[in-house]
C-alpha atoms as a PDB file:
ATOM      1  CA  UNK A   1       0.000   0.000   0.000  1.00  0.00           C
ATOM      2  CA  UNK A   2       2.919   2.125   0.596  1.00  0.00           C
ATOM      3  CA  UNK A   3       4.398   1.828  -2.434  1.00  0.00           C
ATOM      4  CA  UNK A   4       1.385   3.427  -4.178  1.00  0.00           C
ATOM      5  CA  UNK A   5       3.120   6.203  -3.006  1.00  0.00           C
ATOM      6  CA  UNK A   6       6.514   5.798  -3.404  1.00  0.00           C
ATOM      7  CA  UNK A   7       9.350   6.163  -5.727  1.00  0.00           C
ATOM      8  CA  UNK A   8       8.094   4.029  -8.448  1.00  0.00           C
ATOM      9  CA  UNK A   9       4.549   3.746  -8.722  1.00  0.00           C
ATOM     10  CA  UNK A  10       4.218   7.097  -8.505  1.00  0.00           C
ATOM     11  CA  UNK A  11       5.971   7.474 -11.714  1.00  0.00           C
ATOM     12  CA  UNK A  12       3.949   4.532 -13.588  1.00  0.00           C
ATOM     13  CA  UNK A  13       0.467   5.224 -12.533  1.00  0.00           C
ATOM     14  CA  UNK A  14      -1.740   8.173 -12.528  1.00  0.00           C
ATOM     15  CA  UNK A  15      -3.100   9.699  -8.932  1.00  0.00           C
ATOM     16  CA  UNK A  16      -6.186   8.672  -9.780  1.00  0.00           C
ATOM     17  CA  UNK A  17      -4.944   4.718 -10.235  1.00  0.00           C
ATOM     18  CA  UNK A  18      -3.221   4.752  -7.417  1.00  0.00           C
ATOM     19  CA  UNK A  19      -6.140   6.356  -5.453  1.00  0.00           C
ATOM     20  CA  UNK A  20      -8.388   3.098  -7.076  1.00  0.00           C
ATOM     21  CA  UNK A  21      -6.134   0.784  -6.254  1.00  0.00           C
ATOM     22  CA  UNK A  22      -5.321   1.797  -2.325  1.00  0.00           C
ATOM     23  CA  UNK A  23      -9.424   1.075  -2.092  1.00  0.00           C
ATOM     24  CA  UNK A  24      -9.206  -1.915  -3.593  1.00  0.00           C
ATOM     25  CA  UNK A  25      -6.518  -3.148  -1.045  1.00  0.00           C
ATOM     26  CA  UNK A  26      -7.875  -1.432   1.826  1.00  0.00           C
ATOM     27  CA  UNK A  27     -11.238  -3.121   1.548  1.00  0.00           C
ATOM     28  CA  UNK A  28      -9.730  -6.443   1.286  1.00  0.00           C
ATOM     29  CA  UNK A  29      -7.244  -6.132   3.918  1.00  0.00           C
ATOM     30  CA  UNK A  30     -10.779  -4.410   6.205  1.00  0.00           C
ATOM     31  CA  UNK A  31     -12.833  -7.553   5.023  1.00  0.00           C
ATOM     32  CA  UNK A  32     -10.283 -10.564   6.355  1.00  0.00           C
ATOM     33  CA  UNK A  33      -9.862  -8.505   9.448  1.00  0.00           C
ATOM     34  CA  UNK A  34     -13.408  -8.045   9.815  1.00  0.00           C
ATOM     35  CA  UNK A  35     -14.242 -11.400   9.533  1.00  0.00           C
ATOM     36  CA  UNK A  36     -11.169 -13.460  11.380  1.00  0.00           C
ATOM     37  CA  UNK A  37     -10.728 -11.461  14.523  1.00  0.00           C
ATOM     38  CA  UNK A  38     -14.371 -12.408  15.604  1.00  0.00           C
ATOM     39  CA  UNK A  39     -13.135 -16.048  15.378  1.00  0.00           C
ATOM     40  CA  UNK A  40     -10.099 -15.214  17.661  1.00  0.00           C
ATOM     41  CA  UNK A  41     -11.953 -13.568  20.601  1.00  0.00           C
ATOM     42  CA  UNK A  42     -14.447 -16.639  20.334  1.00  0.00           C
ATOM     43  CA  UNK A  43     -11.581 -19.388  20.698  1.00  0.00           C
ATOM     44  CA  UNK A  44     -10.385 -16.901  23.480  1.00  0.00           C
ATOM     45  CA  UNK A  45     -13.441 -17.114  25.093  1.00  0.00           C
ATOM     46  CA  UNK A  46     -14.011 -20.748  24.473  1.00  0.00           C
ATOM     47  CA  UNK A  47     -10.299 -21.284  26.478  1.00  0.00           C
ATOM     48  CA  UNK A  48     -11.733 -19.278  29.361  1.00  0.00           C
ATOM     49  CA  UNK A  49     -15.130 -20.893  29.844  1.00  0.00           C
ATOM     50  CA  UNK A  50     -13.144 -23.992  28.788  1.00  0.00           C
ATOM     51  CA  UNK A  51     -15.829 -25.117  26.246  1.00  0.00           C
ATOM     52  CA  UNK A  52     -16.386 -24.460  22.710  1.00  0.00           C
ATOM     53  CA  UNK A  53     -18.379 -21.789  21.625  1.00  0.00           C
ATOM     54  CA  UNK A  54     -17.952 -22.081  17.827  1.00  0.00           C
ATOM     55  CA  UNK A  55     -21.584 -22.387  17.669  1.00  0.00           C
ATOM     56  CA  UNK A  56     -21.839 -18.492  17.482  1.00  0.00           C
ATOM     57  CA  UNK A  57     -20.249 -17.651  14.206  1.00  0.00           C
ATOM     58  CA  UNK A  58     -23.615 -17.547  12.362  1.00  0.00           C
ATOM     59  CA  UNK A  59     -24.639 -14.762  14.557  1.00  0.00           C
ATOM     60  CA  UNK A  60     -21.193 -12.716  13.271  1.00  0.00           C
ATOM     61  CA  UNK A  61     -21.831 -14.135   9.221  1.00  0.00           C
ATOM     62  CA  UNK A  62     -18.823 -16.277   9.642  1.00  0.00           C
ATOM     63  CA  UNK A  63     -18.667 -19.154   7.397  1.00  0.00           C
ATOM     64  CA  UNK A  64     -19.891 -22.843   8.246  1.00  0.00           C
ATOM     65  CA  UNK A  65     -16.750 -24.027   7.038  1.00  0.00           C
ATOM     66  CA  UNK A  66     -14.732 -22.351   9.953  1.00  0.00           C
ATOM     67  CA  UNK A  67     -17.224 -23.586  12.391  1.00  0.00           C
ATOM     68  CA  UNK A  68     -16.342 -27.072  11.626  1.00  0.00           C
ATOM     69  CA  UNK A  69     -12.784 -26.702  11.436  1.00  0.00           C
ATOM     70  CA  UNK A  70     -12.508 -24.724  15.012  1.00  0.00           C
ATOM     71  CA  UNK A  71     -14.213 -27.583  16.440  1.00  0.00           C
ATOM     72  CA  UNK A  72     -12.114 -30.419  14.477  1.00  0.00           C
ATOM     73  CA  UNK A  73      -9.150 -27.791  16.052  1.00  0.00           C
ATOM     74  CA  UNK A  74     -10.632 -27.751  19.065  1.00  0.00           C
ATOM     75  CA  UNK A  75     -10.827 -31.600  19.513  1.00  0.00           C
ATOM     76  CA  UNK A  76      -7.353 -32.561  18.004  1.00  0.00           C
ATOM     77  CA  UNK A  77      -5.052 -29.057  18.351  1.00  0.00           C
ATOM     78  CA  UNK A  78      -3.883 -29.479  14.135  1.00  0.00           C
ATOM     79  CA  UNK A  79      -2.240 -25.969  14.070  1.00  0.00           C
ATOM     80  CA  UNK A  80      -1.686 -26.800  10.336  1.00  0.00           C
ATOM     81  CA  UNK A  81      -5.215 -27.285   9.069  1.00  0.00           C
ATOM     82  CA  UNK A  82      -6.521 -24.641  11.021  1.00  0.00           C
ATOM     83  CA  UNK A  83      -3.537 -21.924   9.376  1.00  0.00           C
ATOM     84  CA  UNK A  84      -4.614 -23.603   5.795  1.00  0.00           C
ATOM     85  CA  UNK A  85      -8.133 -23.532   6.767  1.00  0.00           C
ATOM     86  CA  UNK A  86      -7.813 -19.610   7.587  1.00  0.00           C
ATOM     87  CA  UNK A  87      -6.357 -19.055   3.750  1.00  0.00           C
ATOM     88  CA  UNK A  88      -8.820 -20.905   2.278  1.00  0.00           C
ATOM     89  CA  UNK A  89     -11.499 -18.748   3.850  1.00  0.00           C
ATOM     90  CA  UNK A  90      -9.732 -15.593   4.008  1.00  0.00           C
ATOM     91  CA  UNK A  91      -9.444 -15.997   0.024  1.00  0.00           C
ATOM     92  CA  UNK A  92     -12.879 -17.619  -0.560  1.00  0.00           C
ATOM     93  CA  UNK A  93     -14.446 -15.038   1.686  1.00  0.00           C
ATOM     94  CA  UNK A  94     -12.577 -11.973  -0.843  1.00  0.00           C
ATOM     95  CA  UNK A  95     -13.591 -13.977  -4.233  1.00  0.00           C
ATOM     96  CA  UNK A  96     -17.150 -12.919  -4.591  1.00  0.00           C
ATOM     97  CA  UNK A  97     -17.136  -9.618  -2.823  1.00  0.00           C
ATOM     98  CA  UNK A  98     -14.020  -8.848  -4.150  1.00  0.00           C
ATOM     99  CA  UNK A  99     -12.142 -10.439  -6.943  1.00  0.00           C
ATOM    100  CA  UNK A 100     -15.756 -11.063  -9.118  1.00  0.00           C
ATOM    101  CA  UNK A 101     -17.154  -7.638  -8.169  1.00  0.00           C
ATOM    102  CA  UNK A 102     -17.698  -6.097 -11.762  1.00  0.00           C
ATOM    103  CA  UNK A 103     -16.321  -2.533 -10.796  1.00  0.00           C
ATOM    104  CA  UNK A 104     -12.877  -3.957  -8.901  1.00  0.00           C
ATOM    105  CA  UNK A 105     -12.955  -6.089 -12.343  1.00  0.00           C
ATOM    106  CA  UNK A 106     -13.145  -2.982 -14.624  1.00  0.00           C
ATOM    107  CA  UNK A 107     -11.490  -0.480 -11.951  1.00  0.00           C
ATOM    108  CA  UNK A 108      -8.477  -2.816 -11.062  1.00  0.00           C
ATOM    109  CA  UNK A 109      -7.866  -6.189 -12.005  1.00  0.00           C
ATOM    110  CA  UNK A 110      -8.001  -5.202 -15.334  1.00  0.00           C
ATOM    111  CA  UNK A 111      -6.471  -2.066 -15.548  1.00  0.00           C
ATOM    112  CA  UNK A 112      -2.622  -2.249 -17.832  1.00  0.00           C
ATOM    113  CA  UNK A 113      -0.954  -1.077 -14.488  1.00  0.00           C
ATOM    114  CA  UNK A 114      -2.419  -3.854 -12.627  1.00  0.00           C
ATOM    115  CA  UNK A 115      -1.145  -6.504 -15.234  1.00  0.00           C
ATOM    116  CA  UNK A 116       1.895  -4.973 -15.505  1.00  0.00           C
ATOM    117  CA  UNK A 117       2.875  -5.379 -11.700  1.00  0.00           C
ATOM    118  CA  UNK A 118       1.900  -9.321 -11.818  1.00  0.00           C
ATOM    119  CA  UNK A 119       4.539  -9.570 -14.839  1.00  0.00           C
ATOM    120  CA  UNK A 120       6.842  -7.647 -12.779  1.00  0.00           C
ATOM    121  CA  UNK A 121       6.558 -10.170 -10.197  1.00  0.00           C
ATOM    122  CA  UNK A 122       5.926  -7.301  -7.488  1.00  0.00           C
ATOM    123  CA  UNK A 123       3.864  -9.619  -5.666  1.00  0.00           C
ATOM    124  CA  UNK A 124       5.987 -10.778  -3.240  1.00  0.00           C
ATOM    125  CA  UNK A 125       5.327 -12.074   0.042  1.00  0.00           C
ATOM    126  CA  UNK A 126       8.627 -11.265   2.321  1.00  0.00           C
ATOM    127  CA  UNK A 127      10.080 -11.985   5.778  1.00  0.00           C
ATOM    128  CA  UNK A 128      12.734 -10.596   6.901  1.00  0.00           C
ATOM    129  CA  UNK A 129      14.688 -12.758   9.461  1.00  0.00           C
ATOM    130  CA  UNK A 130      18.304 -11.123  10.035  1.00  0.00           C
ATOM    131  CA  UNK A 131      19.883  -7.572   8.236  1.00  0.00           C
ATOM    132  CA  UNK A 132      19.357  -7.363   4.492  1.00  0.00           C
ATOM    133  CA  UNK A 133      17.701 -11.204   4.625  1.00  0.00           C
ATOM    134  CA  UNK A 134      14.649 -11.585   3.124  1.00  0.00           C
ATOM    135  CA  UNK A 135      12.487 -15.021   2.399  1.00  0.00           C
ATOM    136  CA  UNK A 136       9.058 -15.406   0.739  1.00  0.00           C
ATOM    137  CA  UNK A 137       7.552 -16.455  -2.264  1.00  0.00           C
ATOM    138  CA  UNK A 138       6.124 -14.381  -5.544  1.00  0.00           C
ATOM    139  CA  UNK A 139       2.117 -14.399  -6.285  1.00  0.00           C
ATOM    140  CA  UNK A 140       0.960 -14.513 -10.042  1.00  0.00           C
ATOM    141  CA  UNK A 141      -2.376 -14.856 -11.296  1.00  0.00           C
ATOM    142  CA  UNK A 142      -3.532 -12.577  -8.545  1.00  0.00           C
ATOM    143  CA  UNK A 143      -7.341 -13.687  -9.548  1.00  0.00           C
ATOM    144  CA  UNK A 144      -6.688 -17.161  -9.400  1.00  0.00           C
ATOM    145  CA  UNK A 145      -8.379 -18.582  -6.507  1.00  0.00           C
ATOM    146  CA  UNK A 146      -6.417 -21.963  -6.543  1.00  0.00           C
ATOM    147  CA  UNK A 147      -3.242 -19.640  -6.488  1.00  0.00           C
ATOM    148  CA  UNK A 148      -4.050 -17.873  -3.890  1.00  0.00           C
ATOM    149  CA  UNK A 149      -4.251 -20.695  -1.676  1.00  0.00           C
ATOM    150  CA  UNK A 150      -1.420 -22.193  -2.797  1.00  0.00           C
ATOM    151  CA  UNK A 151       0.867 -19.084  -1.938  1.00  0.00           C
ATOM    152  CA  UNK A 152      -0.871 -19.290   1.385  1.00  0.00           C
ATOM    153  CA  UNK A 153       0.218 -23.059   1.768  1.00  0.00           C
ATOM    154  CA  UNK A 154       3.889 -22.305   0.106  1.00  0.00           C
ATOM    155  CA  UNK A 155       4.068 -19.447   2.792  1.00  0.00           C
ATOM    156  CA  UNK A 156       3.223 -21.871   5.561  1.00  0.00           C
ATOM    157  CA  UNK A 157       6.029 -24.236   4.999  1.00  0.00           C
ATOM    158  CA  UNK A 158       8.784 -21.313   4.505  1.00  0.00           C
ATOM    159  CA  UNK A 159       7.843 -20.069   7.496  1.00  0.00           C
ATOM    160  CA  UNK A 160       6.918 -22.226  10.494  1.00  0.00           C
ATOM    161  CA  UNK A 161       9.272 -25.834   8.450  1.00  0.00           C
ATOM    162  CA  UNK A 162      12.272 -24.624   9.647  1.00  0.00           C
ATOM    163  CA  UNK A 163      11.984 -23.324  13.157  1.00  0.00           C
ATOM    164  CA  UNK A 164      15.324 -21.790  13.061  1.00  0.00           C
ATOM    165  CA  UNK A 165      14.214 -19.483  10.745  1.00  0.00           C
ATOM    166  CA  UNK A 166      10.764 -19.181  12.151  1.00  0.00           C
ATOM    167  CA  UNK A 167      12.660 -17.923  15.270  1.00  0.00           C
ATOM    168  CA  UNK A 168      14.881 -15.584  13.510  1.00  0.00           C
ATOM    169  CA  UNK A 169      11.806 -13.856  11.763  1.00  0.00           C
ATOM    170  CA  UNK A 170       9.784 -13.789  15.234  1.00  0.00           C
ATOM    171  CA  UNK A 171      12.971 -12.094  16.390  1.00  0.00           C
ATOM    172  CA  UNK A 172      12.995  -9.957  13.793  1.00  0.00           C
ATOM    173  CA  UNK A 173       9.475  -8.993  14.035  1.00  0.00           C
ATOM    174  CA  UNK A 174      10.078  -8.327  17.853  1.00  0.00           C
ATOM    175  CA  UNK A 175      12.768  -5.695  17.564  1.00  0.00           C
ATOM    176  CA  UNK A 176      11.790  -3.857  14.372  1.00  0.00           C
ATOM    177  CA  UNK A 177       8.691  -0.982  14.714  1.00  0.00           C
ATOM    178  CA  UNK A 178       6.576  -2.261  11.529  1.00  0.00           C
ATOM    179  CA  UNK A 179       6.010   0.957   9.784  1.00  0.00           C
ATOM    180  CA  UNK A 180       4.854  -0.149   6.477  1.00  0.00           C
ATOM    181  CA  UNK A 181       8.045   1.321   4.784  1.00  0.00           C
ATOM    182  CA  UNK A 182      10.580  -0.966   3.163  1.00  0.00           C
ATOM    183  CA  UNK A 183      12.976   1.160   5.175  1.00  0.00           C
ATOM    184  CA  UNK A 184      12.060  -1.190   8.081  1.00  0.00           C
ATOM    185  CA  UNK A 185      14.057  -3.973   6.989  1.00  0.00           C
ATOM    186  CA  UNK A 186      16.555  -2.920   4.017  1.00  0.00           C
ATOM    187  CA  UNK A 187      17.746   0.517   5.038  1.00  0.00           C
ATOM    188  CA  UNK A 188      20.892   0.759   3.427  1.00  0.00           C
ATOM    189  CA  UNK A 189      18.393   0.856  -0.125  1.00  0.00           C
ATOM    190  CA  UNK A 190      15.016   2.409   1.086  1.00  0.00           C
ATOM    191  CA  UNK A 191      14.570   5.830   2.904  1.00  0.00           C
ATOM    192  CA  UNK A 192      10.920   6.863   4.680  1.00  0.00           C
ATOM    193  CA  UNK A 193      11.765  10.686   3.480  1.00  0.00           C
ATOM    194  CA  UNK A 194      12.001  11.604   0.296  1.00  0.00           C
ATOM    195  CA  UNK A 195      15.582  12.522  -1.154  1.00  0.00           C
ATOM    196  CA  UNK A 196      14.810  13.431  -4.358  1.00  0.00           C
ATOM    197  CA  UNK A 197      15.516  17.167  -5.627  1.00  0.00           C
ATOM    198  CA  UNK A 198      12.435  18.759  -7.993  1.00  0.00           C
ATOM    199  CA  UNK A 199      14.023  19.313 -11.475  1.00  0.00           C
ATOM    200  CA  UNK A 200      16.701  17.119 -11.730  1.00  0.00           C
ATOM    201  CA  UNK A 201      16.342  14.065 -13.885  1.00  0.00           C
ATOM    202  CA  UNK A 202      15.914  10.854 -12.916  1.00  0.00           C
ATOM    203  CA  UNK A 203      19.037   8.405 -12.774  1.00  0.00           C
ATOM    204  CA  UNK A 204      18.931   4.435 -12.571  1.00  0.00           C
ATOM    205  CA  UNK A 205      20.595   3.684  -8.395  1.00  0.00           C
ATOM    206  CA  UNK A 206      20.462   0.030  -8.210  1.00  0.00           C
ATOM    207  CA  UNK A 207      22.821  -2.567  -8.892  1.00  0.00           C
ATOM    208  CA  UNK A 208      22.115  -6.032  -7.508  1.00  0.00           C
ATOM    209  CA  UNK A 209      20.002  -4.483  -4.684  1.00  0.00           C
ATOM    210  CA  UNK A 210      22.442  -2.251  -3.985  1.00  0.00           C
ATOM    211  CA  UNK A 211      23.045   1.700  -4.962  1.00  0.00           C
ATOM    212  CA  UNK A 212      25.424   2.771  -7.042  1.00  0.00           C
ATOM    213  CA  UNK A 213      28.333   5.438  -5.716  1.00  0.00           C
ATOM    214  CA  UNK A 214      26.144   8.755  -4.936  1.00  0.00           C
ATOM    215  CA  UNK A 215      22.541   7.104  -5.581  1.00  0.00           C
ATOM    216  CA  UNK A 216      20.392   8.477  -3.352  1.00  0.00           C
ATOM    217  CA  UNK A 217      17.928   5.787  -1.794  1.00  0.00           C
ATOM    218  CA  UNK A 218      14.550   5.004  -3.099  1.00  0.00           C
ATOM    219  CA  UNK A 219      11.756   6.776  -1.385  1.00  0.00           C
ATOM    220  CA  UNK A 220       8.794   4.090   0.410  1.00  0.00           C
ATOM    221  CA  UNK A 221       6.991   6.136   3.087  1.00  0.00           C
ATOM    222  CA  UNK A 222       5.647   5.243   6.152  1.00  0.00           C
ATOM    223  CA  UNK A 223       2.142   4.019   6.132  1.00  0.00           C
ATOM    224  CA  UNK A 224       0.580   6.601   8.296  1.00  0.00           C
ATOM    225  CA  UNK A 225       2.211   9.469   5.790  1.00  0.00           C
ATOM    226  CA  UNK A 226       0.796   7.979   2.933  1.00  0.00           C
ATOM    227  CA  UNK A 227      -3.234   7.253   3.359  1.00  0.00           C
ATOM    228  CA  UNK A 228      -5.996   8.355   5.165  1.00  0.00           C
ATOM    229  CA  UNK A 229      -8.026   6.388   7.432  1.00  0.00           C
ATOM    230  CA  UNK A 230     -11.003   4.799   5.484  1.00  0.00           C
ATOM    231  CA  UNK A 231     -13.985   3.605   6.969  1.00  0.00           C
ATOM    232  CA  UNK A 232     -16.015   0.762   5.237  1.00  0.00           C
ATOM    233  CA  UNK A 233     -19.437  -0.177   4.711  1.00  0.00           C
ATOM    234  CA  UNK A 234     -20.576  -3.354   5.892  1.00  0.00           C
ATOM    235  CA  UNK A 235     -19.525  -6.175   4.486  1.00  0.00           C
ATOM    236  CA  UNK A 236     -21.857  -8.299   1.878  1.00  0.00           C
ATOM    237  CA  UNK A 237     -24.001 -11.016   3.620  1.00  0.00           C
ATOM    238  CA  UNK A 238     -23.391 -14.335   2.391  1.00  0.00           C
ATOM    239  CA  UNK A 239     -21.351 -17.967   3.229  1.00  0.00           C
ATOM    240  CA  UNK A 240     -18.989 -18.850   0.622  1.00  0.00           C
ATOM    241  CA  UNK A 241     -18.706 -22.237   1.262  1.00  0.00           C
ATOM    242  CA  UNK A 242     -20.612 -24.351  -1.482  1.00  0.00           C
ATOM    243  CA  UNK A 243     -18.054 -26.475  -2.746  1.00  0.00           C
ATOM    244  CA  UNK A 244     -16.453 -29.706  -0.309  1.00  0.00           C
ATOM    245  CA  UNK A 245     -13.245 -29.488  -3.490  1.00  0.00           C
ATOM    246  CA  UNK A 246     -11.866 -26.951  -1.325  1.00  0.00           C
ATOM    247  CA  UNK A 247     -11.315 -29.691   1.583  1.00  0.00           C
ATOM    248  CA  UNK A 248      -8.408 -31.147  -1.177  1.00  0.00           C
ATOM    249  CA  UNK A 249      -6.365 -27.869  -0.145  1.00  0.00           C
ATOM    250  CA  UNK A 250      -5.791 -29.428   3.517  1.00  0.00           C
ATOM    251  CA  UNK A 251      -3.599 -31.947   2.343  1.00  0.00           C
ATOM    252  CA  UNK A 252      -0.419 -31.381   3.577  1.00  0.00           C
ATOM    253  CA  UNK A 253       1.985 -31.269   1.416  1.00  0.00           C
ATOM    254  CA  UNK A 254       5.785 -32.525   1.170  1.00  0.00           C
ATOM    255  CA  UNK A 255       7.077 -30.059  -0.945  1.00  0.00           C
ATOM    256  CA  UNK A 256      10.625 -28.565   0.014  1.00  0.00           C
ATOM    257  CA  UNK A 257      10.149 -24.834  -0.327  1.00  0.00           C
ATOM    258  CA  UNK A 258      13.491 -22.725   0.633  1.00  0.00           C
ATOM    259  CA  UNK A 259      11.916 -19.442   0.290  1.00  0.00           C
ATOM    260  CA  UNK A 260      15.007 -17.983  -1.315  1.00  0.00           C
ATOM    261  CA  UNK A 261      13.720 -14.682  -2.823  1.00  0.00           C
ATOM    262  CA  UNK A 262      15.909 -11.942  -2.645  1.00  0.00           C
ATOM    263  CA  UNK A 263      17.749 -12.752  -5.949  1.00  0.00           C
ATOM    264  CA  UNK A 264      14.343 -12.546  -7.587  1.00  0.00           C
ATOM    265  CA  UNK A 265      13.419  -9.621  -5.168  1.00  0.00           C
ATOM    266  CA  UNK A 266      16.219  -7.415  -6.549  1.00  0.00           C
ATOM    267  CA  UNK A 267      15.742  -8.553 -10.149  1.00  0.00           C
ATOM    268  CA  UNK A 268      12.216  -6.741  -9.756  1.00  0.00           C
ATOM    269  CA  UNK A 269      13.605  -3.663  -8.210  1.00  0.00           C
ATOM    270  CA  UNK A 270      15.767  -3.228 -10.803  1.00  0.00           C
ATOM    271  CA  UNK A 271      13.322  -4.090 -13.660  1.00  0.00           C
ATOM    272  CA  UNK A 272      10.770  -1.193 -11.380  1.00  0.00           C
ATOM    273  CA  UNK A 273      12.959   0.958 -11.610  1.00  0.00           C
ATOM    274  CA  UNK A 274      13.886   0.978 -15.143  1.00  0.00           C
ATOM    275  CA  UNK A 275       9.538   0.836 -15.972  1.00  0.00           C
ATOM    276  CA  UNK A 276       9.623   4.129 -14.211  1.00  0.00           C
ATOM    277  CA  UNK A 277      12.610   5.747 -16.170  1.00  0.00           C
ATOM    278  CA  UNK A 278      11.344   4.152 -19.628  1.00  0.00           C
ATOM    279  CA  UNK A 279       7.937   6.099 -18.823  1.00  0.00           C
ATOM    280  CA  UNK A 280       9.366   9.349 -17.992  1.00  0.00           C
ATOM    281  CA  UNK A 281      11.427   9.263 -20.999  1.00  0.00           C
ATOM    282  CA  UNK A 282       8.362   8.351 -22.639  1.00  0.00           C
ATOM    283  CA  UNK A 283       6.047  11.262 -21.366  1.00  0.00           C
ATOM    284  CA  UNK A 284       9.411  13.627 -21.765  1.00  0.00           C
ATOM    285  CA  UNK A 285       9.025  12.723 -25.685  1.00  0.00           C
ATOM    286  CA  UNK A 286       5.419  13.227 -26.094  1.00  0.00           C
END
């Protein structure tokens, strides 16, 4: 969401894009919230009256589905199907109000910019776990469904397989203010103020995810600088769940997923950053 308003995007997409864009996020991220943090303060109140009390999520439009797998978690304590139970719904629960709504279709998903970004491979999912280390994995076909969940399910295993790692990142996460800039965890590269001068041209900086001698670091501002706060309108009634093929997702799987991504993380950088110049020079010529 940040980087709607930083260095690059700024220079590929038009205010009012961006502005389009930023809603469409915002409502997803407000839906998933919306709906999963109702589930939480049940299961914490289910703990403290030591009984389940699953029973209720009707009364807050949560989906059957989750009913029956809080009480399947409930009996046997699977952390695993529960996580891939949570992506399945969280992404599910965004298809119809989100990914098949006819004006985020026409507004968004379809939109050049939007497209463009997916074959950028700017979709990535990262942790950082130590200075300058990233892992995570790359989302394409954004309005797949079936991809969705299986990012969520790749994610899974890089993170909580190895639980060296998983401790580094929870380390991490523990001594690093999350401010929504990429400044957070690469700041030798990204700045939360902007350096730029007004006038001068623009110069490619990076070099294997490093800047070049002089290159002033790319601008990605904090989240509470960037946007607003939005308020939403309640979300659309309805239970997703019609279809027991989505029970074939909570199959775990035995893949070997590394999570190395910051080779393909800098790639896109670079390839950002030379979109933006190639449509500056563009817009200089016209």
């Amino acid at each position: 969401m940040t980087d709607l308003k930083g260095e690059f995007l700024t220079r590929l997409m038009s205010k009012k894009d961006r502005g389009l864009f930023f809603n469409f996020l915002e409502r997803g991220n407000w839906l998933i919230f919306q709906d999963v943090y109702p589930q939480f303060l049940l299961y914490e109140e289910s703990l403290k009256q030591n009984r389940p009390l699953f029973h209720l999520f009707s009364f807050v439009n949560i989906s059957t589905f989750m009913e029956t797998i809080w009480n399947l978690f409930w009996k046997n304590q699977n952390s695993y199907i529960l996580t891939i139970a949570l992506v399945i719904n969280e992404q599910s629960y965004l298809e119809k109000r989100m990914i098949q709504n006819p004006l985020y279709q026409k507004e968004v998903l379809k939109k050049f910019e939007f497209i463009f970004q997916d074959w950028l491979s700017f979709n990535h999912i990262l942790f950082p776990y130590r200075k300058k280390e990233l892992m995570g994995q790359t989302l394409h076909q954004f309005e797949s469904l079936k991809e969705r969940i299986l990012l969520g399910k790749r994610l899974y295993t890089v993170l909580f397989k190895n639980k060296d790692q998983l401790k580094l990142v929870v380390e991490w996460a523990k001594s690093h203010t999350h401010t929504g800039s990429r400044k957070d965890y690469w700041p030798d590269v990204f700045n939360n103020i902007n350096e730029g001068i007004p006038g001068f041209a623009y110069t490619l900086r990076l070099k294997s995810c490093k800047l070049k001698k002089g290159g002033r670091k790319i601008f990605s501002p904090n989240l509470e600088t960037a946007w607003k706060n939005v308020s939403q309108i309640v979300a659309e009634k309805g239970d997703w769940f019609d279809d027991y093929g989505v029970l074939d997702y909570l199959t775990e799987d035995n893949e070997t997923i590394d999570g190395e991504i910051k080779n393909e993380y800098c790639k896109t950088l670079e390839r950002l950053e030379l979109a933006a110049l190639a449509k500056k020079a563009i817009s200089i010529l016209n």
